[in-house]
N, C-alpha and C. Protein backbone atom coordinates (compact mmCIF):
# COMPACT_ATOMS: atom_id res chain seq x y z
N UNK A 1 20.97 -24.90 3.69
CA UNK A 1 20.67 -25.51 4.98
C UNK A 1 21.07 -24.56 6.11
N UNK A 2 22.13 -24.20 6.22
CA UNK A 2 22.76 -23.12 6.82
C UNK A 2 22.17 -22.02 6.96
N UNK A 3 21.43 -21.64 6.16
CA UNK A 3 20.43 -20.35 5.69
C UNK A 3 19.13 -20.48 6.63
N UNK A 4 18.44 -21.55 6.35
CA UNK A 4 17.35 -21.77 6.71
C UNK A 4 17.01 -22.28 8.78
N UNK A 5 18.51 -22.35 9.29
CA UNK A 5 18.37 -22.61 9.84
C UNK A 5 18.54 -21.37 10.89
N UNK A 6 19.20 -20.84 9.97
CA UNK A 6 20.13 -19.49 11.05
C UNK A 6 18.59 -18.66 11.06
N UNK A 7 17.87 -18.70 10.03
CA UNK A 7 16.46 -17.95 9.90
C UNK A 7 15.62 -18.51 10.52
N UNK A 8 15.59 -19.87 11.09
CA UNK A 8 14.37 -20.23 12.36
C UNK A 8 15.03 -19.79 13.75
N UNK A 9 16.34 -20.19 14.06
CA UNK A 9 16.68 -19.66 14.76
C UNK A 9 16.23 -18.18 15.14
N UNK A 10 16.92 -17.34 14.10
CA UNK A 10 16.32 -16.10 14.30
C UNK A 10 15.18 -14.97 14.39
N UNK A 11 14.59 -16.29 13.79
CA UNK A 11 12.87 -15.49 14.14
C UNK A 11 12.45 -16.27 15.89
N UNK A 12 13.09 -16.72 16.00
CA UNK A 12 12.67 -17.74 17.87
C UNK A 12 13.37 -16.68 18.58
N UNK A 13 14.53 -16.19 18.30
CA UNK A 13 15.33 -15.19 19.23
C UNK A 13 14.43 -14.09 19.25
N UNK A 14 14.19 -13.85 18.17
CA UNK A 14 13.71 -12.36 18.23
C UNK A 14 12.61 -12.27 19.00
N UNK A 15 11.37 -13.35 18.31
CA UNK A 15 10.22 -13.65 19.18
C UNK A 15 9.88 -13.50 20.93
N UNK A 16 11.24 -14.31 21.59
CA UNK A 16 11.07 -14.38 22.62
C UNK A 16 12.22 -13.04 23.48
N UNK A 17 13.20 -12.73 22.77
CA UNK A 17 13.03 -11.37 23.57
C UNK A 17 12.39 -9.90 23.13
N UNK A 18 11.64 -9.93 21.93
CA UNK A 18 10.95 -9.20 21.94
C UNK A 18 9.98 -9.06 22.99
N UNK A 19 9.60 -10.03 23.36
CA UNK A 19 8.13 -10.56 24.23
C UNK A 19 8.89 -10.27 26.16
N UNK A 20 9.97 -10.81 26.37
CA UNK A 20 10.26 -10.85 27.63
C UNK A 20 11.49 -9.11 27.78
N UNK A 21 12.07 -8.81 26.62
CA UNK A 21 12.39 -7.65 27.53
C UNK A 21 11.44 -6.48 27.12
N UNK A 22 10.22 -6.36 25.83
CA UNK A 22 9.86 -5.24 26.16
C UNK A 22 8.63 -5.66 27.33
N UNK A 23 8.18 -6.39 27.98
CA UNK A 23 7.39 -6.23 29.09
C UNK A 23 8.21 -5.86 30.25
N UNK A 24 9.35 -6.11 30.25
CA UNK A 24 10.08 -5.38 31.64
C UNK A 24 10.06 -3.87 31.12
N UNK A 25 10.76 -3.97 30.35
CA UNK A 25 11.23 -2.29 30.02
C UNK A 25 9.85 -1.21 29.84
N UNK A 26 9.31 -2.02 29.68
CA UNK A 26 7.65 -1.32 29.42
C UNK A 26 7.06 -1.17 31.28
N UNK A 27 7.13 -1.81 31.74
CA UNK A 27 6.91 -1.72 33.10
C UNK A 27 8.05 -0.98 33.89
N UNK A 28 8.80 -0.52 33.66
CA UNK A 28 9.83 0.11 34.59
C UNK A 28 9.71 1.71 33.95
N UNK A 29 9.60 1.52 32.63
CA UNK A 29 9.25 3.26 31.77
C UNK A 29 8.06 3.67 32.79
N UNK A 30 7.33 2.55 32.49
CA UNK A 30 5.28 3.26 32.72
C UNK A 30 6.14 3.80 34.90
N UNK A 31 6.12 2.89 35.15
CA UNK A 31 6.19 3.13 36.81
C UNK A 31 7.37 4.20 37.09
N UNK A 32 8.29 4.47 36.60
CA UNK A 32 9.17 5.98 36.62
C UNK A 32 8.38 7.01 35.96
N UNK A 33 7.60 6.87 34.62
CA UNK A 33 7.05 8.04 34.36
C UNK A 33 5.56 8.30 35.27
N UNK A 34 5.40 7.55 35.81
CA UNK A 34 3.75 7.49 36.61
C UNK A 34 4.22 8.35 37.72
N UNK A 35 5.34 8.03 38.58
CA UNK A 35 5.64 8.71 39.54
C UNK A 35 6.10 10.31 39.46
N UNK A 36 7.01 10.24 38.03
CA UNK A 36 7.64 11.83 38.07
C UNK A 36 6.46 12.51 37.62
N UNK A 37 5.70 11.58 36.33
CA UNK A 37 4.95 13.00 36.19
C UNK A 37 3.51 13.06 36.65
N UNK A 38 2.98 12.22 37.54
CA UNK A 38 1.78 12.04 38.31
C UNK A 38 2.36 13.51 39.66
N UNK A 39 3.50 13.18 39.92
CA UNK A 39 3.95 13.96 41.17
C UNK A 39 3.86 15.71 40.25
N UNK A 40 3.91 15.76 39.15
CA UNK A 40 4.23 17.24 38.43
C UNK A 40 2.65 18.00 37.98
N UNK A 41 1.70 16.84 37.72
CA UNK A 41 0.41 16.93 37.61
C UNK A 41 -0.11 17.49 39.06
N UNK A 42 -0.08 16.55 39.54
CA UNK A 42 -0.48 17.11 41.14
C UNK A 42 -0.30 17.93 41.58
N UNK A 43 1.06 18.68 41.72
CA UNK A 43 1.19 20.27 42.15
C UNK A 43 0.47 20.77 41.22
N UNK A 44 0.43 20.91 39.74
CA UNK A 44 -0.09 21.87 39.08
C UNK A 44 -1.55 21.68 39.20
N UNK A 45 -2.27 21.08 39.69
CA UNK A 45 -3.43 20.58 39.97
C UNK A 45 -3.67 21.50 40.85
N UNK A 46 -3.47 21.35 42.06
CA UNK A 46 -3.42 21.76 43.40
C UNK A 46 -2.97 23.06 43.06
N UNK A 47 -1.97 23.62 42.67
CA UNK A 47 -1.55 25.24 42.64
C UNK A 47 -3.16 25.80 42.14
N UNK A 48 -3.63 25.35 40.78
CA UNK A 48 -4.55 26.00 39.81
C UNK A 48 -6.01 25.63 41.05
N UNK A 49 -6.04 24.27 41.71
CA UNK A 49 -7.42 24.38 42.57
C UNK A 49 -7.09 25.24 43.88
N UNK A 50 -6.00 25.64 44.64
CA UNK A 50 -6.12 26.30 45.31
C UNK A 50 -6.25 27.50 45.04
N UNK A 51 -5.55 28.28 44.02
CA UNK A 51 -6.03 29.95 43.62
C UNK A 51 -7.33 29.84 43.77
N UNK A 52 -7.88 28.78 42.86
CA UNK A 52 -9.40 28.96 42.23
C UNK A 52 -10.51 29.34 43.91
N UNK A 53 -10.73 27.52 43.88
CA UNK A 53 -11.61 27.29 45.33
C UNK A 53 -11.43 27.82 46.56
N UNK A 54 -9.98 28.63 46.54
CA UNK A 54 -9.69 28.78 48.10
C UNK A 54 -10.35 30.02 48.40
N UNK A 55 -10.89 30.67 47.36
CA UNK A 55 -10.89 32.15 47.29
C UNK A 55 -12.38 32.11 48.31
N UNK A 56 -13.02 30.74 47.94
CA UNK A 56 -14.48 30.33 48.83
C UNK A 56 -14.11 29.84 49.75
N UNK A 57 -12.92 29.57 50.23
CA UNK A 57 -12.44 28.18 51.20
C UNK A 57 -13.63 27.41 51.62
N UNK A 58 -13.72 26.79 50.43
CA UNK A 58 -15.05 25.42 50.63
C UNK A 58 -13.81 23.82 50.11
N UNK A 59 -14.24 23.38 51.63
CA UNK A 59 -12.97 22.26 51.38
C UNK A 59 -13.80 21.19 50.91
N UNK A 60 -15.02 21.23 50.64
CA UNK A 60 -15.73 19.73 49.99
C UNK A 60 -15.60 20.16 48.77
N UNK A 61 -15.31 21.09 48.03
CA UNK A 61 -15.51 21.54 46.83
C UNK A 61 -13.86 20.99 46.01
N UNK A 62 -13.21 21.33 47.01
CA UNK A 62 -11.72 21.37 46.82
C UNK A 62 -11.44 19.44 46.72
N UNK A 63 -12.05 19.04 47.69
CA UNK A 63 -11.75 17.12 47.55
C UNK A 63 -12.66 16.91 46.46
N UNK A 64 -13.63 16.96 45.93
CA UNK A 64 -14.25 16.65 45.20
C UNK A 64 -13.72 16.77 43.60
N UNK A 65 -13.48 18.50 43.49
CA UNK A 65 -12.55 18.37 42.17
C UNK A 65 -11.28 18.08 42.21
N UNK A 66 -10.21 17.28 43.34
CA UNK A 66 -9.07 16.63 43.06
C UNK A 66 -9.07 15.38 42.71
N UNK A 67 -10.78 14.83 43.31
CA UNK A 67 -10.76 13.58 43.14
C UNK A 67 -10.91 13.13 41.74
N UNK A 68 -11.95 13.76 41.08
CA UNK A 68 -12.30 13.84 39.28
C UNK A 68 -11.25 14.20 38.60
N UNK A 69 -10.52 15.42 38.64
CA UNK A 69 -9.85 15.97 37.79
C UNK A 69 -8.39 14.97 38.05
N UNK A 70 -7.89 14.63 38.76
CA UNK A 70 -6.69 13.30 39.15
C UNK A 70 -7.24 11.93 38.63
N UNK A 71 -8.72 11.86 38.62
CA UNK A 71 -8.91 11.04 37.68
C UNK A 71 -8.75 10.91 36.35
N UNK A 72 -9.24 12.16 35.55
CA UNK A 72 -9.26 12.12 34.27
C UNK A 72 -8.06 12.45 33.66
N UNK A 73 -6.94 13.41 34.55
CA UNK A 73 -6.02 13.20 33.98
C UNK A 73 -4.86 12.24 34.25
N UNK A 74 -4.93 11.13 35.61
CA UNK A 74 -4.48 10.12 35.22
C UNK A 74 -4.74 9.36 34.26
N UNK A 75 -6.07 9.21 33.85
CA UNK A 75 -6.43 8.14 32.24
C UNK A 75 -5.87 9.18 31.00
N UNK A 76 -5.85 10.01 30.75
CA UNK A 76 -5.28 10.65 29.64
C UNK A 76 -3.77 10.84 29.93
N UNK A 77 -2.76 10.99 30.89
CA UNK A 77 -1.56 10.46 30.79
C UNK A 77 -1.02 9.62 30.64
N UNK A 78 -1.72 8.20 31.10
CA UNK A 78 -1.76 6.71 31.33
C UNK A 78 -1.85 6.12 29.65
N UNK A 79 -2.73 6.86 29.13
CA UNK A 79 -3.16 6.48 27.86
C UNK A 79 -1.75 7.27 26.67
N UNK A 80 -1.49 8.31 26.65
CA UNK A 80 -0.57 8.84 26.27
C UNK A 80 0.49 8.35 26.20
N UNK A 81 1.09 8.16 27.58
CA UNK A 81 2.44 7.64 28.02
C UNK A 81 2.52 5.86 27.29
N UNK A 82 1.34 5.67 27.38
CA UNK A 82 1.12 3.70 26.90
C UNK A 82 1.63 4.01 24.95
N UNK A 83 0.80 5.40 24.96
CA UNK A 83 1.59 4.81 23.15
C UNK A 83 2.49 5.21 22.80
N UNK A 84 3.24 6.42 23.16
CA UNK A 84 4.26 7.36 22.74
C UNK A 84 5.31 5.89 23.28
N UNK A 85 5.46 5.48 24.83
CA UNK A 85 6.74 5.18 25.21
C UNK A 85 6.67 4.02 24.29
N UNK A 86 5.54 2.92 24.20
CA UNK A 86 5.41 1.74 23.85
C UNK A 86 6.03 1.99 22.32
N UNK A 87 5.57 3.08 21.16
CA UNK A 87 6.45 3.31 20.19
C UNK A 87 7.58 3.27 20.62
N UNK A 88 8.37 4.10 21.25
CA UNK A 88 9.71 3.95 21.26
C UNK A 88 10.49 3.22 22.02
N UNK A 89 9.78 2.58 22.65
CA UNK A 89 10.21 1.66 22.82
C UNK A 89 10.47 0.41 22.12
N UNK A 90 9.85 -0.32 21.23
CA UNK A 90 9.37 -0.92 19.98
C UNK A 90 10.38 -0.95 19.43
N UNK A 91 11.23 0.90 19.05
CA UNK A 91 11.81 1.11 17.85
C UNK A 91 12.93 0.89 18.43
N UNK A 92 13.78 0.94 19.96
CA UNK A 92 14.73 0.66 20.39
C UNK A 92 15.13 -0.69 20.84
N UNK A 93 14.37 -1.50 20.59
CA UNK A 93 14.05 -3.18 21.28
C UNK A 93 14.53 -3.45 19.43
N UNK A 94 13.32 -3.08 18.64
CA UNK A 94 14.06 -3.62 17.48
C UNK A 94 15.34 -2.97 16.47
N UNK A 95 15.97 -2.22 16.94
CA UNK A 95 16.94 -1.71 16.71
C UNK A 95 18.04 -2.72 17.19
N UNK A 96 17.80 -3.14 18.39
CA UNK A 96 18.95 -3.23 19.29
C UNK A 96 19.09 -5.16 18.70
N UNK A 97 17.55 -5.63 18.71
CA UNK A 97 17.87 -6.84 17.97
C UNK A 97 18.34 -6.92 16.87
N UNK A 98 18.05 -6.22 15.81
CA UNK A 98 18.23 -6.43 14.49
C UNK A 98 20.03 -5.98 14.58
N UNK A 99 20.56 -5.58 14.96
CA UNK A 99 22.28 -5.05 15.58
C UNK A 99 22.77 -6.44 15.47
N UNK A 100 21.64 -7.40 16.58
CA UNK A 100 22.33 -7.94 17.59
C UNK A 100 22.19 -9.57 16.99
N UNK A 101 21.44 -9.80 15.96
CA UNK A 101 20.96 -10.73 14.70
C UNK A 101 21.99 -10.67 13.66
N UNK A 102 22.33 -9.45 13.56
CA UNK A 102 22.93 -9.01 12.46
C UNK A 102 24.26 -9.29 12.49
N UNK A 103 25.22 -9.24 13.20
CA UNK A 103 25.72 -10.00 14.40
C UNK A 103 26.38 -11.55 14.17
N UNK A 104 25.05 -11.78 14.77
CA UNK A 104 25.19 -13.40 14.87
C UNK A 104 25.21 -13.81 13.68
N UNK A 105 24.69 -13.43 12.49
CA UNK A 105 24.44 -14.03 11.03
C UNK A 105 25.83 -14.02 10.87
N UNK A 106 26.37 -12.78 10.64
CA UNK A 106 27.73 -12.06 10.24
C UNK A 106 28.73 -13.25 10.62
N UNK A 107 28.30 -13.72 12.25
CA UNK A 107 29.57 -14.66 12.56
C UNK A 107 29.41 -16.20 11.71
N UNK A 108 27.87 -16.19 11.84
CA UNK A 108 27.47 -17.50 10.97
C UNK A 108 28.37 -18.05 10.02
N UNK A 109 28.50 -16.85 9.15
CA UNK A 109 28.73 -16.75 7.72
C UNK A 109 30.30 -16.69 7.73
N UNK A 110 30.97 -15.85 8.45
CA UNK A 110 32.47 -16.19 8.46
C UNK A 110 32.88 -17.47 9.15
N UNK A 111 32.26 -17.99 10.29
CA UNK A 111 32.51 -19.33 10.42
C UNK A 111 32.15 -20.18 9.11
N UNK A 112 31.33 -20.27 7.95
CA UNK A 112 31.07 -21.16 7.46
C UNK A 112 32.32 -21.11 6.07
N UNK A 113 32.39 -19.80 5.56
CA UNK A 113 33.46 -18.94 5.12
C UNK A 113 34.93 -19.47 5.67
N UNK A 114 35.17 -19.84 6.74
CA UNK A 114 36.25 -20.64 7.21
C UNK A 114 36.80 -21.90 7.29
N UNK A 115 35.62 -22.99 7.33
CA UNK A 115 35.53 -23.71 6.85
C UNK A 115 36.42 -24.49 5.93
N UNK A 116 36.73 -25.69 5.91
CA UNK A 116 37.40 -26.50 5.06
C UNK A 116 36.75 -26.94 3.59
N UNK A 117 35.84 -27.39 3.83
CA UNK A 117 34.73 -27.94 2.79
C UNK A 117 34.26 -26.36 1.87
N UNK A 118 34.36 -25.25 2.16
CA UNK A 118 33.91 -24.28 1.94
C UNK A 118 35.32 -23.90 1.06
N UNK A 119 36.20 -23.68 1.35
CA UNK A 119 37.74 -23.48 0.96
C UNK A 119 37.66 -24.15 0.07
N UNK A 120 37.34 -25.45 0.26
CA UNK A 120 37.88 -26.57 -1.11
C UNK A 120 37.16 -26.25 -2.35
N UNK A 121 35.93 -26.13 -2.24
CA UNK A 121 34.83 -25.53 -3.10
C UNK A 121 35.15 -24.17 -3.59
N UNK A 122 35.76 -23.40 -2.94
CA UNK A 122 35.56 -22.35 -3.29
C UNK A 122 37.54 -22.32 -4.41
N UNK A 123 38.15 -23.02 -3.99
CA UNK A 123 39.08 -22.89 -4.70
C UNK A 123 39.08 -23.97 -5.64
N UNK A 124 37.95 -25.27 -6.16
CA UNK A 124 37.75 -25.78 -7.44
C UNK A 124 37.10 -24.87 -8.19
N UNK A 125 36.14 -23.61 -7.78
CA UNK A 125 35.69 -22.65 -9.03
C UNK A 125 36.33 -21.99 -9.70
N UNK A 126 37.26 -21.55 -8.56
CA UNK A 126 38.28 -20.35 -9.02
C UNK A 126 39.06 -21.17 -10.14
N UNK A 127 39.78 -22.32 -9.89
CA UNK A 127 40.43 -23.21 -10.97
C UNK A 127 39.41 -23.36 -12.16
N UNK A 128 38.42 -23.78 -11.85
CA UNK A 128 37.52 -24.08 -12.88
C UNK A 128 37.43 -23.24 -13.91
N UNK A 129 36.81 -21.96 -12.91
CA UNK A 129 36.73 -21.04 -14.01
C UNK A 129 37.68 -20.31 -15.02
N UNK A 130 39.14 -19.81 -14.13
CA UNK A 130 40.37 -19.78 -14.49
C UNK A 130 40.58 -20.81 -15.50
N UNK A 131 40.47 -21.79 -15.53
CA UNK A 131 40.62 -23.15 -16.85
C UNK A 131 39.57 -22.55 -18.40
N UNK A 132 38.61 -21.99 -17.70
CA UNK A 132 37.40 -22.13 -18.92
C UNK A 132 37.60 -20.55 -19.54
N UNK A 133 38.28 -19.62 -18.75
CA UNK A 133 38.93 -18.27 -19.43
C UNK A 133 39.56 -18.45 -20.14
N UNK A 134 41.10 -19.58 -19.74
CA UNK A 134 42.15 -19.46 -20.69
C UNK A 134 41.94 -20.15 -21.77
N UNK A 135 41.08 -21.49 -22.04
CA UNK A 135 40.55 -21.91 -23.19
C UNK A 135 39.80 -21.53 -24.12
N UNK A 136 38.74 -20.51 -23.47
CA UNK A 136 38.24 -19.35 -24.19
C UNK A 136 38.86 -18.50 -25.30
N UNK A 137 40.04 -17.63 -24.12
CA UNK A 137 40.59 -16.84 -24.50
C UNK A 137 41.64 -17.43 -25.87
N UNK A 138 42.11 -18.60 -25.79
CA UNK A 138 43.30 -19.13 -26.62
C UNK A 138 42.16 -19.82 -27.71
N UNK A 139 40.97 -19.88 -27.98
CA UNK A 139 40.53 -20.33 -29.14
C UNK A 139 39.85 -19.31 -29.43
């Protein structure tokens, strides 16, 4: 009973902060990495289109390929950053539960381990069995 309960319990815990902290933590990764490395893209963007286009100084040429090329490589960082962090993130969310489950069972079990009813039981086997050795042993 004890078993089965600590195991609904623990699939409801896990369930619901799996669900509510990796959407924060997933939203605070994506929006720090959007900024540092959107801001690191952009210079290198801009360094490589100004050598290039400036050499024509044609400034419609120059808005035109920041506008495409900031496009496509925002969707291929965006897309990147969504599976790499979302893996590890995953692996540190369930790390940190399974710790933190592991845990709570642990206390489960020494509370039940402490127990009176548990004691009493557990010291009629020991007699029991102790009884069914030495009768063994002496016939």
């Amino acid at each position: 009973m004890m078993q089965t309960v600590q195991r609904s319990i623990n699939k409801a815990v896990l369930n619901h902060l799996m669900q509510t902290v990796q959407r924060s933590i997933i939203k605070a990764v994506l929006n720090y990495l959007m900024q540092t490395v959107q801001r690191s893209i952009n210079k290198a963007v801009l360094n490589y289109l100004m050598q290039t286009v400036q050499r024509s100084n044609n400034k419609a040429v120059l808005n035109y390929l920041m506008q495409t090329v900031q496009r496509s490589i925002n969707k291929a960082v965006l897309n990147y950053l969504m599976q790499t962090v979302q893996r590890s993130i995953k692996n540190a969310v369930l790390n940190y539960l399974m710790q933190t489950v592991q845990r709570s069972i642990y206390k489960a079990v020494l509370n039940y381990l402490n127990t009176k009813t548990f004691q009493t039981k557990a010291k009629y086997l020991v007699a029991k069995d102790s009884e069914q050795f030495v009768c063994h042993f002496i016939f």
